[in-house]
PDB file of N, CA and C in Angstrom:
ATOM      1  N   UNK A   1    -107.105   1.969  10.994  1.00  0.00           N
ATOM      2  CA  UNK A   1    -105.904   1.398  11.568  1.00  0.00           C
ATOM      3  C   UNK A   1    -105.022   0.764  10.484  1.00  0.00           C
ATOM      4  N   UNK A   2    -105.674   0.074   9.895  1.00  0.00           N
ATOM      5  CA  UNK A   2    -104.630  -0.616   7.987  1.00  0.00           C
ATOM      6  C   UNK A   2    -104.225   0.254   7.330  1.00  0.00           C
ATOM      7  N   UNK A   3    -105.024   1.532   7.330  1.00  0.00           N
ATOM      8  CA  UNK A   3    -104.372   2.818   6.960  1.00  0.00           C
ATOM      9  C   UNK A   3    -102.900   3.386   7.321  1.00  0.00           C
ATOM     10  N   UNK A   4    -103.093   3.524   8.958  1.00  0.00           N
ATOM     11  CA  UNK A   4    -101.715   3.841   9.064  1.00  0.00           C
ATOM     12  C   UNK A   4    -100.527   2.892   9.105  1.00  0.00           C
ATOM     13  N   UNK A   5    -101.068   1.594   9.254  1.00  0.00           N
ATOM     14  CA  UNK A   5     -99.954   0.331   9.244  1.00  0.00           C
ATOM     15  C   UNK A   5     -99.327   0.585   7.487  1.00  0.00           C
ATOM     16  N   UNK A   6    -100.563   0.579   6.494  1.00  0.00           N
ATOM     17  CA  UNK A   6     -99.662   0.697   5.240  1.00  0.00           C
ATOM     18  C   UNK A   6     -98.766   2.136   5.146  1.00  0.00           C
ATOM     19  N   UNK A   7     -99.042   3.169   5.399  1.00  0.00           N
ATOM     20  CA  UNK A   7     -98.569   4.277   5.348  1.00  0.00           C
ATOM     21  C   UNK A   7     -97.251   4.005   6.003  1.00  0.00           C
ATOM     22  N   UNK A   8     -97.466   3.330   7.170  1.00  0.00           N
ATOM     23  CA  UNK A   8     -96.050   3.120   8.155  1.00  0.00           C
ATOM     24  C   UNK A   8     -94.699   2.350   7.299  1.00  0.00           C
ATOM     25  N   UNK A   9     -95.575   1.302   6.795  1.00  0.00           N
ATOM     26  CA  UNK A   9     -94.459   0.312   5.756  1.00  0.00           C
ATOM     27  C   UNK A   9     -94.539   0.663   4.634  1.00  0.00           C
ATOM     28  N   UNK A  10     -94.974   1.459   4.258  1.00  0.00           N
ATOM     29  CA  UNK A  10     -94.554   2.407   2.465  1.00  0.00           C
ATOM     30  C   UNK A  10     -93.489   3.445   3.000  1.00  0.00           C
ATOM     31  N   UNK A  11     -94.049   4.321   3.999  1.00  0.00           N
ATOM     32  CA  UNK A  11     -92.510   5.026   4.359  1.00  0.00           C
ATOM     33  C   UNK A  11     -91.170   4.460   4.970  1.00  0.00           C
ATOM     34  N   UNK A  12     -91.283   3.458   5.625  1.00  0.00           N
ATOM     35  CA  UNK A  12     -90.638   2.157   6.379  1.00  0.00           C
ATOM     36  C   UNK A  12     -89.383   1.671   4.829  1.00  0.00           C
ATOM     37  N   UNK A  13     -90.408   0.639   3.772  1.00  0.00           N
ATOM     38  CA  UNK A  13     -89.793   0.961   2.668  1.00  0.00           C
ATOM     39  C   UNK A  13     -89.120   2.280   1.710  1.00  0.00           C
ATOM     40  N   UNK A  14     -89.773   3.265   1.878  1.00  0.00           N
ATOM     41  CA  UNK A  14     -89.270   4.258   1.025  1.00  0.00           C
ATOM     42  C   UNK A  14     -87.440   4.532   1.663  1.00  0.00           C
ATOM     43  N   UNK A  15     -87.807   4.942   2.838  1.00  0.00           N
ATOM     44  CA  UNK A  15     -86.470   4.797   3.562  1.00  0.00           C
ATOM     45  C   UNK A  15     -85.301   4.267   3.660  1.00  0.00           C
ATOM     46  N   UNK A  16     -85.991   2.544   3.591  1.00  0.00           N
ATOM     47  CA  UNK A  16     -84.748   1.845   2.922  1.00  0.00           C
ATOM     48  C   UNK A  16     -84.657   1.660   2.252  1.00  0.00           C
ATOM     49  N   UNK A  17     -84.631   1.459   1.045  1.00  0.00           N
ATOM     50  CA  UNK A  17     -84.443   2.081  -0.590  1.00  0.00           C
ATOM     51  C   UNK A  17     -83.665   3.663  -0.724  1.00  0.00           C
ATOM     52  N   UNK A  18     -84.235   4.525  -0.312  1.00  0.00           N
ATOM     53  CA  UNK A  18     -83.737   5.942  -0.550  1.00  0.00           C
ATOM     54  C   UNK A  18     -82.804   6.251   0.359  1.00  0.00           C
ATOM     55  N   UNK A  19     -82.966   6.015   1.849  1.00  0.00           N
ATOM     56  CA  UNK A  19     -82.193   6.584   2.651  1.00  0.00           C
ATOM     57  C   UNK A  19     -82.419   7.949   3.043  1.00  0.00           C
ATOM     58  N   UNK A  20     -81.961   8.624   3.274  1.00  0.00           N
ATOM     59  CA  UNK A  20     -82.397  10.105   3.761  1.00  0.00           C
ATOM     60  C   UNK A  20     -81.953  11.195   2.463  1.00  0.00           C
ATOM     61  N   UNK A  21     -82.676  12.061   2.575  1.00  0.00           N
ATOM     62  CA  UNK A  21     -82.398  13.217   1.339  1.00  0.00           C
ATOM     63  C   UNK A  21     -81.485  14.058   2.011  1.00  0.00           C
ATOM     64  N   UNK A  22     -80.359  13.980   0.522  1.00  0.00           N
ATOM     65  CA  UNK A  22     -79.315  14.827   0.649  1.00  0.00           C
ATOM     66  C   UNK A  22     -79.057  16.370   1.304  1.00  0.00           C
ATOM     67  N   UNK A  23     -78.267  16.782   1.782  1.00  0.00           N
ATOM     68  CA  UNK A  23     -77.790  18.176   2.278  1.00  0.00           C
ATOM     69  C   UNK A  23     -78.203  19.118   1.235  1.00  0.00           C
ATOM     70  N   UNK A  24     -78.862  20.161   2.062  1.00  0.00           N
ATOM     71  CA  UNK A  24     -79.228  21.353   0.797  1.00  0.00           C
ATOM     72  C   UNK A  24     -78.425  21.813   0.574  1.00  0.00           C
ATOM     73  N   UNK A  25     -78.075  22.578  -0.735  1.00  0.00           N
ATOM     74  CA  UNK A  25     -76.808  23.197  -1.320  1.00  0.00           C
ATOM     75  C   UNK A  25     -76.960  24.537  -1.314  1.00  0.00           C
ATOM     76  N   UNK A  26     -76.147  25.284  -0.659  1.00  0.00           N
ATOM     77  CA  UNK A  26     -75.967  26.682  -0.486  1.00  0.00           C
ATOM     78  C   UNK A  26     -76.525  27.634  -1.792  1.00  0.00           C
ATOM     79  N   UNK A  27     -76.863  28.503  -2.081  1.00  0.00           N
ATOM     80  CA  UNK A  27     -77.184  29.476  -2.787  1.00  0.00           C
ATOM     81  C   UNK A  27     -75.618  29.990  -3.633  1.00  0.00           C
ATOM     82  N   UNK A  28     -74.325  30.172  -2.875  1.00  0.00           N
ATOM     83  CA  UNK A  28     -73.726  30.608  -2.788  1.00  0.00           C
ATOM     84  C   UNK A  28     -72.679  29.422  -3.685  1.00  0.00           C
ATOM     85  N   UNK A  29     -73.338  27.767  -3.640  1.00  0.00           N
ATOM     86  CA  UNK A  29     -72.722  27.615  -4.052  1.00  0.00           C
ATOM     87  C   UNK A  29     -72.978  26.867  -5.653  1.00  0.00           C
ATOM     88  N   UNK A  30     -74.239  27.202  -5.725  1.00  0.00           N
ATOM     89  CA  UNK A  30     -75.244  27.213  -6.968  1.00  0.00           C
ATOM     90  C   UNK A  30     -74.661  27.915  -8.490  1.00  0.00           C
ATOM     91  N   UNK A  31     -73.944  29.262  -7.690  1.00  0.00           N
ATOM     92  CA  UNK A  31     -73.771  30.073  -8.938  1.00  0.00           C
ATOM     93  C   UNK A  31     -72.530  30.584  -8.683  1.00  0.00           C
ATOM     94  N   UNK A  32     -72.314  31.329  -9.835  1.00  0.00           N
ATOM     95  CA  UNK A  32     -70.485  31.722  -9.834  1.00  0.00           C
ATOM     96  C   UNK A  32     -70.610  32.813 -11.042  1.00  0.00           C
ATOM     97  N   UNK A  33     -69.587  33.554 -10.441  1.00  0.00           N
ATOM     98  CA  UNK A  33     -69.380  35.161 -11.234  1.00  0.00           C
ATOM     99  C   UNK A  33     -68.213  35.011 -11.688  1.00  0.00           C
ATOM    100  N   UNK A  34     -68.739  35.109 -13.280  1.00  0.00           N
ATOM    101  CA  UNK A  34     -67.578  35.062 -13.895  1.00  0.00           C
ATOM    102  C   UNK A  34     -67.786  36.457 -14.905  1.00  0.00           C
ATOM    103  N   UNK A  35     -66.982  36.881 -15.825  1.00  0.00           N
ATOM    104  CA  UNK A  35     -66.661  38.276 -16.786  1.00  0.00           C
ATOM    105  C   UNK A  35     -67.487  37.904 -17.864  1.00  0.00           C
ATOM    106  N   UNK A  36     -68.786  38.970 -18.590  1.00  0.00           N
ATOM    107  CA  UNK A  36     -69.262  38.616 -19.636  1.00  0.00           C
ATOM    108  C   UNK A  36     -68.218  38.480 -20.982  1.00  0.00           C
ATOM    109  N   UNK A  37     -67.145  39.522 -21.054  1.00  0.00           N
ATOM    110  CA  UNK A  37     -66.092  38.910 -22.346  1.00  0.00           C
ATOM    111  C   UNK A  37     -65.006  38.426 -21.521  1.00  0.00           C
ATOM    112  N   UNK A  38     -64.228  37.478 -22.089  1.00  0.00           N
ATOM    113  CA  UNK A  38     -62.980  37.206 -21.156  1.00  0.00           C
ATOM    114  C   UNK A  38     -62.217  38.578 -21.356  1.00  0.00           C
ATOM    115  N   UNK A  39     -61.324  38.713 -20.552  1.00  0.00           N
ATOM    116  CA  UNK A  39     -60.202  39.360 -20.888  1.00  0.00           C
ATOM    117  C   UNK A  39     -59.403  39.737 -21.932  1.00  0.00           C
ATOM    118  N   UNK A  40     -59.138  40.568 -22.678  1.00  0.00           N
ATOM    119  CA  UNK A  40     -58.714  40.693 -23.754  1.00  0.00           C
ATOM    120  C   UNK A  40     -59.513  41.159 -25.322  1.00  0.00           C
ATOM    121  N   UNK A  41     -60.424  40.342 -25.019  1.00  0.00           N
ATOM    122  CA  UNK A  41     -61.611  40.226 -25.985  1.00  0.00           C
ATOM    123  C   UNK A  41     -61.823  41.350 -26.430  1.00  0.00           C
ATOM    124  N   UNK A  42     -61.790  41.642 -28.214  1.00  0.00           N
ATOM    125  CA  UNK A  42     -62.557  42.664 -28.428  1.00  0.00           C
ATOM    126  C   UNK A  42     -63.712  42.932 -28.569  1.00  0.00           C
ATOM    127  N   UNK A  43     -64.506  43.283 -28.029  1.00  0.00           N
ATOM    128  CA  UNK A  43     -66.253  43.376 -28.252  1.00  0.00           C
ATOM    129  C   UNK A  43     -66.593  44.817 -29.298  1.00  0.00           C
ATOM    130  N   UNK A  44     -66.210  44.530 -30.774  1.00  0.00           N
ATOM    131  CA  UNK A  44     -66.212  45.774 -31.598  1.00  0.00           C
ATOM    132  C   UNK A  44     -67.178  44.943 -32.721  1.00  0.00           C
ATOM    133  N   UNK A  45     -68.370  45.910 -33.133  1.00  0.00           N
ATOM    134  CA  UNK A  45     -69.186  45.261 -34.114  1.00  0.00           C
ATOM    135  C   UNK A  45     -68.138  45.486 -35.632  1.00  0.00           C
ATOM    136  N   UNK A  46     -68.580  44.422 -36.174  1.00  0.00           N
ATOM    137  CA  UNK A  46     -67.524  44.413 -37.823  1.00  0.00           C
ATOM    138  C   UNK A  46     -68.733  44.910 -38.980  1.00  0.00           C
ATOM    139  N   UNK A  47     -69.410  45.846 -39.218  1.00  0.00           N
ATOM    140  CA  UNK A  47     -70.467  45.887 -40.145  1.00  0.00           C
ATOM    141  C   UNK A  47     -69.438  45.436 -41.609  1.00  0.00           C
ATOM    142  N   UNK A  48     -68.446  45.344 -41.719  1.00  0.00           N
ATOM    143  CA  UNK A  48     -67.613  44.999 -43.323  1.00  0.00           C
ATOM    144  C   UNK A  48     -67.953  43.714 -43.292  1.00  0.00           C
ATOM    145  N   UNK A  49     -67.924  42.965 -41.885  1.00  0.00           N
ATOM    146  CA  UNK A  49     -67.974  41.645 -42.014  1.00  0.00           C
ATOM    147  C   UNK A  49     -68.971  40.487 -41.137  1.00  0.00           C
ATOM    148  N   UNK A  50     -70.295  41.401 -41.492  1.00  0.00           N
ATOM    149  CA  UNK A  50     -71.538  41.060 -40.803  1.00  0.00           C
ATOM    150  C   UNK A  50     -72.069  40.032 -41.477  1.00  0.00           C
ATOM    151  N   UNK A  51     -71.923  40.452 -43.036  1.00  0.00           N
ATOM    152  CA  UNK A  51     -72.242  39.173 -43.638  1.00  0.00           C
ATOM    153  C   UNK A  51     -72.072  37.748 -44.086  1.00  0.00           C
ATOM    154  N   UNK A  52     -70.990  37.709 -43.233  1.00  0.00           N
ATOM    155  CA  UNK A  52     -70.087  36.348 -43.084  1.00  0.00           C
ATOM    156  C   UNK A  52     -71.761  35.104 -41.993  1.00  0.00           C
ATOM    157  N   UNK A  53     -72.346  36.183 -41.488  1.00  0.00           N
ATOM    158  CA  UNK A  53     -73.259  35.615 -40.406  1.00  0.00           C
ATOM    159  C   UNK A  53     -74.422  35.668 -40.979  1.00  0.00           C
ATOM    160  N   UNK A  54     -74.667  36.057 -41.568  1.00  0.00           N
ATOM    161  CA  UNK A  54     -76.266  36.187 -42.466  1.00  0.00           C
ATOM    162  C   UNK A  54     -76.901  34.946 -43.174  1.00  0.00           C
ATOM    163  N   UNK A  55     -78.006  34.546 -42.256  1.00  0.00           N
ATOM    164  CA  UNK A  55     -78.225  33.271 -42.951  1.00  0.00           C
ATOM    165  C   UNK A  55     -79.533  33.301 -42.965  1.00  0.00           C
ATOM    166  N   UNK A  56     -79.851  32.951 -44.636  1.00  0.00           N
ATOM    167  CA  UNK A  56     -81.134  33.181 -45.123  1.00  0.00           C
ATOM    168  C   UNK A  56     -81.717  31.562 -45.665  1.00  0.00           C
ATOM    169  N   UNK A  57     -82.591  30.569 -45.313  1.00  0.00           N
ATOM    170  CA  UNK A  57     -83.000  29.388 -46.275  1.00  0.00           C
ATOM    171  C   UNK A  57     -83.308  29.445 -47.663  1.00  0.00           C
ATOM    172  N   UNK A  58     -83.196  30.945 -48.040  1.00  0.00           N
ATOM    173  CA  UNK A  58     -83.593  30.874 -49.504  1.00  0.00           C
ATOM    174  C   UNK A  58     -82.456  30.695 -50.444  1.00  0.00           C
ATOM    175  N   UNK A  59     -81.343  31.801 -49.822  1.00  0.00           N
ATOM    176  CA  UNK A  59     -79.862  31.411 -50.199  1.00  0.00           C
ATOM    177  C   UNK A  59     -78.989  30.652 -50.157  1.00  0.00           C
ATOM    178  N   UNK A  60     -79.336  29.233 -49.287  1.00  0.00           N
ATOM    179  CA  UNK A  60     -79.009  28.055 -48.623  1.00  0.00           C
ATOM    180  C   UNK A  60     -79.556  27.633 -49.730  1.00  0.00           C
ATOM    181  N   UNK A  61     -80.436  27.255 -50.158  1.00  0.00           N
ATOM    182  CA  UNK A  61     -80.998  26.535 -51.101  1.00  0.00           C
ATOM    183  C   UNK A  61     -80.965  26.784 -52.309  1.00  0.00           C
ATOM    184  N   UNK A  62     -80.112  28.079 -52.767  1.00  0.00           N
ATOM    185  CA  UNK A  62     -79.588  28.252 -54.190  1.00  0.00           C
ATOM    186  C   UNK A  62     -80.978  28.966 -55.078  1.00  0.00           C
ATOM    187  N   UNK A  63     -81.994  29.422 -54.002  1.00  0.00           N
ATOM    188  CA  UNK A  63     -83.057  30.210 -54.790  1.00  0.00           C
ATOM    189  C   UNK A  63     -83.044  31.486 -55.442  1.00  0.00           C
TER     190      UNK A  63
END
């Protein structure tokens, strides 16, 4: 019986403290479709100028 009296006033408290749990949020409104390049964008590989991106710690460090 002390069992469920504490159980009663731990949820009793939890309640008022928390209040009720929020509205579930749609699926729909979770995520959003957007364009992998924007518009315009050129998506063309530059092999002349690949090595602008090449990053090595040995060459960082002047080895």
């Amino acid at each position: 019986m002390n069992e469920e009296l504490a159980m009663g006033a731990a949820a009793a408290a939890r309640r008022a403290r928390y209040g009720r749990l929020p509205e579930p949020i749609r699926f729909e409104e979770m995520t959003e479709e957007v364009d992998a390049a924007p518009s315009g964008a050129v998506n063309s590989h530059d092999p002349e100028g690949s090595w602008k991106y090449y990053s090595c710690l040995a060459l960082d460090l002047g080895l």
